[in-house]
N, C-alpha and C. Protein backbone atom coordinates (compact mmCIF):
# COMPACT_ATOMS: atom_id res chain seq x y z
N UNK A 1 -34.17 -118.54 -93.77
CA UNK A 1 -35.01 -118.04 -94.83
C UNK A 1 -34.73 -118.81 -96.11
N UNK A 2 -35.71 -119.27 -96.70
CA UNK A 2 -35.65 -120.13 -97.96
C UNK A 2 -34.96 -118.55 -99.02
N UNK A 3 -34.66 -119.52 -100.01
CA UNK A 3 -34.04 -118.57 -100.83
C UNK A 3 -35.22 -119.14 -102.09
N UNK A 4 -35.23 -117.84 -103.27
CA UNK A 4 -35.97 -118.24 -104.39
C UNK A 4 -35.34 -119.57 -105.26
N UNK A 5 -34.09 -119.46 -105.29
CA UNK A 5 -33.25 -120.84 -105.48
C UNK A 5 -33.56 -122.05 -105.18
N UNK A 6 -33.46 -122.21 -103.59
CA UNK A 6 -33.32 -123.56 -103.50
C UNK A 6 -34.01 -124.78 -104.39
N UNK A 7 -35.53 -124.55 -104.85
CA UNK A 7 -36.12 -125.07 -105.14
C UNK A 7 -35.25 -126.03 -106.89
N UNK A 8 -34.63 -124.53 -107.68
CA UNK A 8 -33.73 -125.18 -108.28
C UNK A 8 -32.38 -125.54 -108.11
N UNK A 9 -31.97 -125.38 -106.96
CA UNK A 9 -30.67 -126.03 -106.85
C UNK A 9 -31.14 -127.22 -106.32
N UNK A 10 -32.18 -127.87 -105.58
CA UNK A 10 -33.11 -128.98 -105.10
C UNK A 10 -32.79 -129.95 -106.74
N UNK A 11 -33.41 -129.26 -107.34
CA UNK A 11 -33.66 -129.80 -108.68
C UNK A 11 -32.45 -130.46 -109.84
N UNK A 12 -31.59 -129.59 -109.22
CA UNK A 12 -30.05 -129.67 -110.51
C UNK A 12 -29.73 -130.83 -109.67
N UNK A 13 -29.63 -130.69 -108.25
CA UNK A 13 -28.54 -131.47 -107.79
C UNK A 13 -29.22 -132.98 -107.65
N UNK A 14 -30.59 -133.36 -107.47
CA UNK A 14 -31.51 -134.39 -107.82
C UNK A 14 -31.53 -134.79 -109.01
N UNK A 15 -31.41 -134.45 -109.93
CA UNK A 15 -31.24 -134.39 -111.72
C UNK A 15 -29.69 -135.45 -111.63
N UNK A 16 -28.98 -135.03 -111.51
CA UNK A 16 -27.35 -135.54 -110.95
C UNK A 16 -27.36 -136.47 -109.55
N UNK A 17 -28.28 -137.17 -109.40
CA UNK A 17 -27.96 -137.64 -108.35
C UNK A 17 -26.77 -137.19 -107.09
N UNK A 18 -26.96 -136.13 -106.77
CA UNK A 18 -25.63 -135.69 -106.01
C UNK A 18 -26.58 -135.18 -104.14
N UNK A 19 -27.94 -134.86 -104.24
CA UNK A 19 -28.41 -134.01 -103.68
C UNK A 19 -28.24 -134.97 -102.10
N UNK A 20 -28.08 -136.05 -102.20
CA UNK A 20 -27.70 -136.43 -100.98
C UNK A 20 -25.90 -136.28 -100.46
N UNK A 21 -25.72 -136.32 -101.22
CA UNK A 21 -24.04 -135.75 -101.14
C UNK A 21 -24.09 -134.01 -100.60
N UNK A 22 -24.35 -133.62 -101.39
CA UNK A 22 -24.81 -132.29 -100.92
C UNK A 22 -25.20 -131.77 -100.00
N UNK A 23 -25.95 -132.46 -99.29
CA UNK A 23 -26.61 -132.50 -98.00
C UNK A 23 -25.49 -132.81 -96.96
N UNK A 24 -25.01 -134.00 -96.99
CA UNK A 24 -24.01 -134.86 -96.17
C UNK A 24 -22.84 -133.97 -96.01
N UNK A 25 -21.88 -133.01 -97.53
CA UNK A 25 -21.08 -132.15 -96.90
C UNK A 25 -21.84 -130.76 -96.19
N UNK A 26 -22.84 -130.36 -96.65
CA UNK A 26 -23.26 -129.21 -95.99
C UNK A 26 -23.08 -129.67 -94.19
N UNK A 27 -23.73 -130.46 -93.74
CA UNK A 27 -23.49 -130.95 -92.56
C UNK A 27 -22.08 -131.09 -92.11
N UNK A 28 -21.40 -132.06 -92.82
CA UNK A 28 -20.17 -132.24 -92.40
C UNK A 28 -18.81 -131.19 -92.45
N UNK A 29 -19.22 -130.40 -92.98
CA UNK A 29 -18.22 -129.28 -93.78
C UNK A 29 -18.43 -127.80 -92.66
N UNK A 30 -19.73 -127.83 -92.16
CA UNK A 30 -20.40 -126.76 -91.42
C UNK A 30 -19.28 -125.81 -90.49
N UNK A 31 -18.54 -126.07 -89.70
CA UNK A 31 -17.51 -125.25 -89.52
C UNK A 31 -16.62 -124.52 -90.48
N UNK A 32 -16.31 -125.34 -91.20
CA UNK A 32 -16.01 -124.46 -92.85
C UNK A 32 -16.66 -123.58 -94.10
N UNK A 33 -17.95 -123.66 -93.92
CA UNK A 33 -18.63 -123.24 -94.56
C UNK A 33 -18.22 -121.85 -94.86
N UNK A 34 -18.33 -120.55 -93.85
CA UNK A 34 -18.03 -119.46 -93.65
C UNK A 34 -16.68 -119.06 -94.68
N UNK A 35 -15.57 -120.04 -94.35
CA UNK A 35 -14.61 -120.10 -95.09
C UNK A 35 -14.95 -120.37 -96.67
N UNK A 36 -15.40 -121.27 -96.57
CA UNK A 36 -16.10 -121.01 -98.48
C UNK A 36 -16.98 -120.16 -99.12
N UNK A 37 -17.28 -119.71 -98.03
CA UNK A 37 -18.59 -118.78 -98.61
C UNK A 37 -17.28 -117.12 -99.04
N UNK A 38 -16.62 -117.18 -97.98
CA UNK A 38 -15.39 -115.85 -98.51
C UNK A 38 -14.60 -116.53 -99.68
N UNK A 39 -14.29 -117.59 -99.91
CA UNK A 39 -13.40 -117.89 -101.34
C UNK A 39 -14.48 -117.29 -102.23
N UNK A 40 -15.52 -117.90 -102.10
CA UNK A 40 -16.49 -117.58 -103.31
C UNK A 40 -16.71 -115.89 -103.58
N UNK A 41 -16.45 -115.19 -102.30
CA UNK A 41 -16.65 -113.86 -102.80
C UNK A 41 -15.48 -113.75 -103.29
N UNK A 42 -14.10 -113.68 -103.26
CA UNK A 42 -13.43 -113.65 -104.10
C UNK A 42 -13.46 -114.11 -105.54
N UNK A 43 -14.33 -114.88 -105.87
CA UNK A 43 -14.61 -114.65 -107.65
C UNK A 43 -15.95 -114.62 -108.01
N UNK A 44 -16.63 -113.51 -107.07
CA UNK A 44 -17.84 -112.57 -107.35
C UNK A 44 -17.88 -111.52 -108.97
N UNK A 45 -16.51 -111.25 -108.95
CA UNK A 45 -16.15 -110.76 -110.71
C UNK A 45 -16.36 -111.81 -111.30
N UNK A 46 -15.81 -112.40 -111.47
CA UNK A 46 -16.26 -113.39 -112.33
C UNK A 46 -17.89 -114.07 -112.32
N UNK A 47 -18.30 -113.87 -111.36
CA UNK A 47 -19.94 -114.26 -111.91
C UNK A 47 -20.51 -113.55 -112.84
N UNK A 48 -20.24 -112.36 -112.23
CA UNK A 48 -21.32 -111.39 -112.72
C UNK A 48 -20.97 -111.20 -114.24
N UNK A 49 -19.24 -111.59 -114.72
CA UNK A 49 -18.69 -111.79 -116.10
C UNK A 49 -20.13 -112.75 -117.04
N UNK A 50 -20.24 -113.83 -116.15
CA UNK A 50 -20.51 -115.05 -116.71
C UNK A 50 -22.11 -114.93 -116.58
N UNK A 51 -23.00 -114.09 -116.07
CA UNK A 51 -24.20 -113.83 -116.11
C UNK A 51 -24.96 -114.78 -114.79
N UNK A 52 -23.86 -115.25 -114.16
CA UNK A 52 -24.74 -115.80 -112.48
C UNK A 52 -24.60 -115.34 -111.18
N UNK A 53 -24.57 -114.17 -111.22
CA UNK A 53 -24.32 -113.40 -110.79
C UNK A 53 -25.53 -113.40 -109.22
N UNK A 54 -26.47 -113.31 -109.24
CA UNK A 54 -27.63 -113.20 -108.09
C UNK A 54 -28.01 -114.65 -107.82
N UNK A 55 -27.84 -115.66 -108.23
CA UNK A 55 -27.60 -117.15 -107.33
C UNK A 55 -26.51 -117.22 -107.32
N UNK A 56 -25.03 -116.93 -107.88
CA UNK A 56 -24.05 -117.22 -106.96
C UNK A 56 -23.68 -115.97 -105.50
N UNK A 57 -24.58 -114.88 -106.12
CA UNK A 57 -24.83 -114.60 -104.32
C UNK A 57 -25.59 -114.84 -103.33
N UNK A 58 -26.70 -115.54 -103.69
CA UNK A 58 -27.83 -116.56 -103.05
C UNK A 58 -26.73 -117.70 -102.36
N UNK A 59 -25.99 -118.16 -103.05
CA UNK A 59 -25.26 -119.57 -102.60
C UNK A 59 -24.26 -118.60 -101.50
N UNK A 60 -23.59 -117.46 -101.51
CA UNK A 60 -22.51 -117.39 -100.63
C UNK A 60 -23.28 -116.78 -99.24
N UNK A 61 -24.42 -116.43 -99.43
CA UNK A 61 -24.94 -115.93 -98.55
C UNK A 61 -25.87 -116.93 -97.41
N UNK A 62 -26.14 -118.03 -98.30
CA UNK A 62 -26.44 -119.80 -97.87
C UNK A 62 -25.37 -120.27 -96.78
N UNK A 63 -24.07 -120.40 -97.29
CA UNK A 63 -22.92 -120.68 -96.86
C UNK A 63 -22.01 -119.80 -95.99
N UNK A 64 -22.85 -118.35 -95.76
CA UNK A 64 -22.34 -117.84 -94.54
C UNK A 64 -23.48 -117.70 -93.40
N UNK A 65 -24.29 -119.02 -94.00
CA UNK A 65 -24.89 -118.55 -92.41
C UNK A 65 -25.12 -120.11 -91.98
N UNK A 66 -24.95 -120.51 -90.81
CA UNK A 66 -24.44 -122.02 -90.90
C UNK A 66 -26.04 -122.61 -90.57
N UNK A 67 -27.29 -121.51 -89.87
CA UNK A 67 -28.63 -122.42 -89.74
C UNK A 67 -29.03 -122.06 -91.37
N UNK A 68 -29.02 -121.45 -92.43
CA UNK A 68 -29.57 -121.35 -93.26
C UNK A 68 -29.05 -122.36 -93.91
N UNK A 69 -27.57 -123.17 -93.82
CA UNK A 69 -27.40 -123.98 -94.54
C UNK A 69 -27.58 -125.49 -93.92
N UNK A 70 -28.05 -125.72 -92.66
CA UNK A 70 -28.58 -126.66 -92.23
C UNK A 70 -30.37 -126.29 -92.26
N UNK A 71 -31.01 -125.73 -92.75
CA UNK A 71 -32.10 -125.93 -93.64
C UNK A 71 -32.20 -126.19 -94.57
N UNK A 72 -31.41 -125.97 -95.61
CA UNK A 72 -31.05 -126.59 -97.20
C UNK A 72 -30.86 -127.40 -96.95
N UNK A 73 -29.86 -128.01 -96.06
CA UNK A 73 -29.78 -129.61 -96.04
C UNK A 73 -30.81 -130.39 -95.69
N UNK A 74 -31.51 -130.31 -94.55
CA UNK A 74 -33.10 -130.78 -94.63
C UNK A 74 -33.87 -130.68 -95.79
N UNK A 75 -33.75 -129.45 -96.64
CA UNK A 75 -34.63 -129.24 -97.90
C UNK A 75 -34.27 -130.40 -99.03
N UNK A 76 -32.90 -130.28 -98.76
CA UNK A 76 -32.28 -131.20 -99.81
C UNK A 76 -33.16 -132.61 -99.25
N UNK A 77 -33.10 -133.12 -98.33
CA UNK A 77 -33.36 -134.56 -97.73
C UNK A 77 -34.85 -134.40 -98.07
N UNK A 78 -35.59 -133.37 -98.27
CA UNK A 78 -37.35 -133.72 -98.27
C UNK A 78 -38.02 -133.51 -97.35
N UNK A 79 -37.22 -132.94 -96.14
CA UNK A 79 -37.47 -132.47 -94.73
C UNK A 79 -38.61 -131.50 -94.83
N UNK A 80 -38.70 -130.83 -95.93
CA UNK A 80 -38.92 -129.26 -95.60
C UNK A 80 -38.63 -128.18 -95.45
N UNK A 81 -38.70 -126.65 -94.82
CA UNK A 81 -37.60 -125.79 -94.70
C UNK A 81 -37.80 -125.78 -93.10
């Protein structure tokens, strides 16, 4: 499922030239993912401190599901979803 996000995280990380990097660890990292997606809930207080609170739970919820985050990575590449 696309997230309302992607379109700007598409955007930030293209802005920064990074979005192919991005892509490349999402792929490569993919057994780990799950594992980052729980660090990140551990400083879920702190988002919601800092006011990013509903895309940094868009992103952990990206990163615990390993086909949703091999669709971002296609999205990222221009693939599509």
């Amino acid at each position: 499922m696309q997230s309302k996000y992607w379109p700007e995280w598409k955007r930030y990380l293209n802005d920064r030239g990074l979005a192919s990097l991005a892509s490349a660890l999402l792929v490569s990292t993919r057994p780990l993912l799950p594992l980052f997606a729980q660090v990140m809930v551990l400083g879920q207080p702190f988002s919601r401190v800092l006011s990013v609170g509903e895309p940094y739970q868009a992103m952990i919820e990206l990163l615990s599901d390993a086909d949703d985050a091999g669709r971002f990575s296609h999205y990222l590449q221009g693939e599509g979803v």
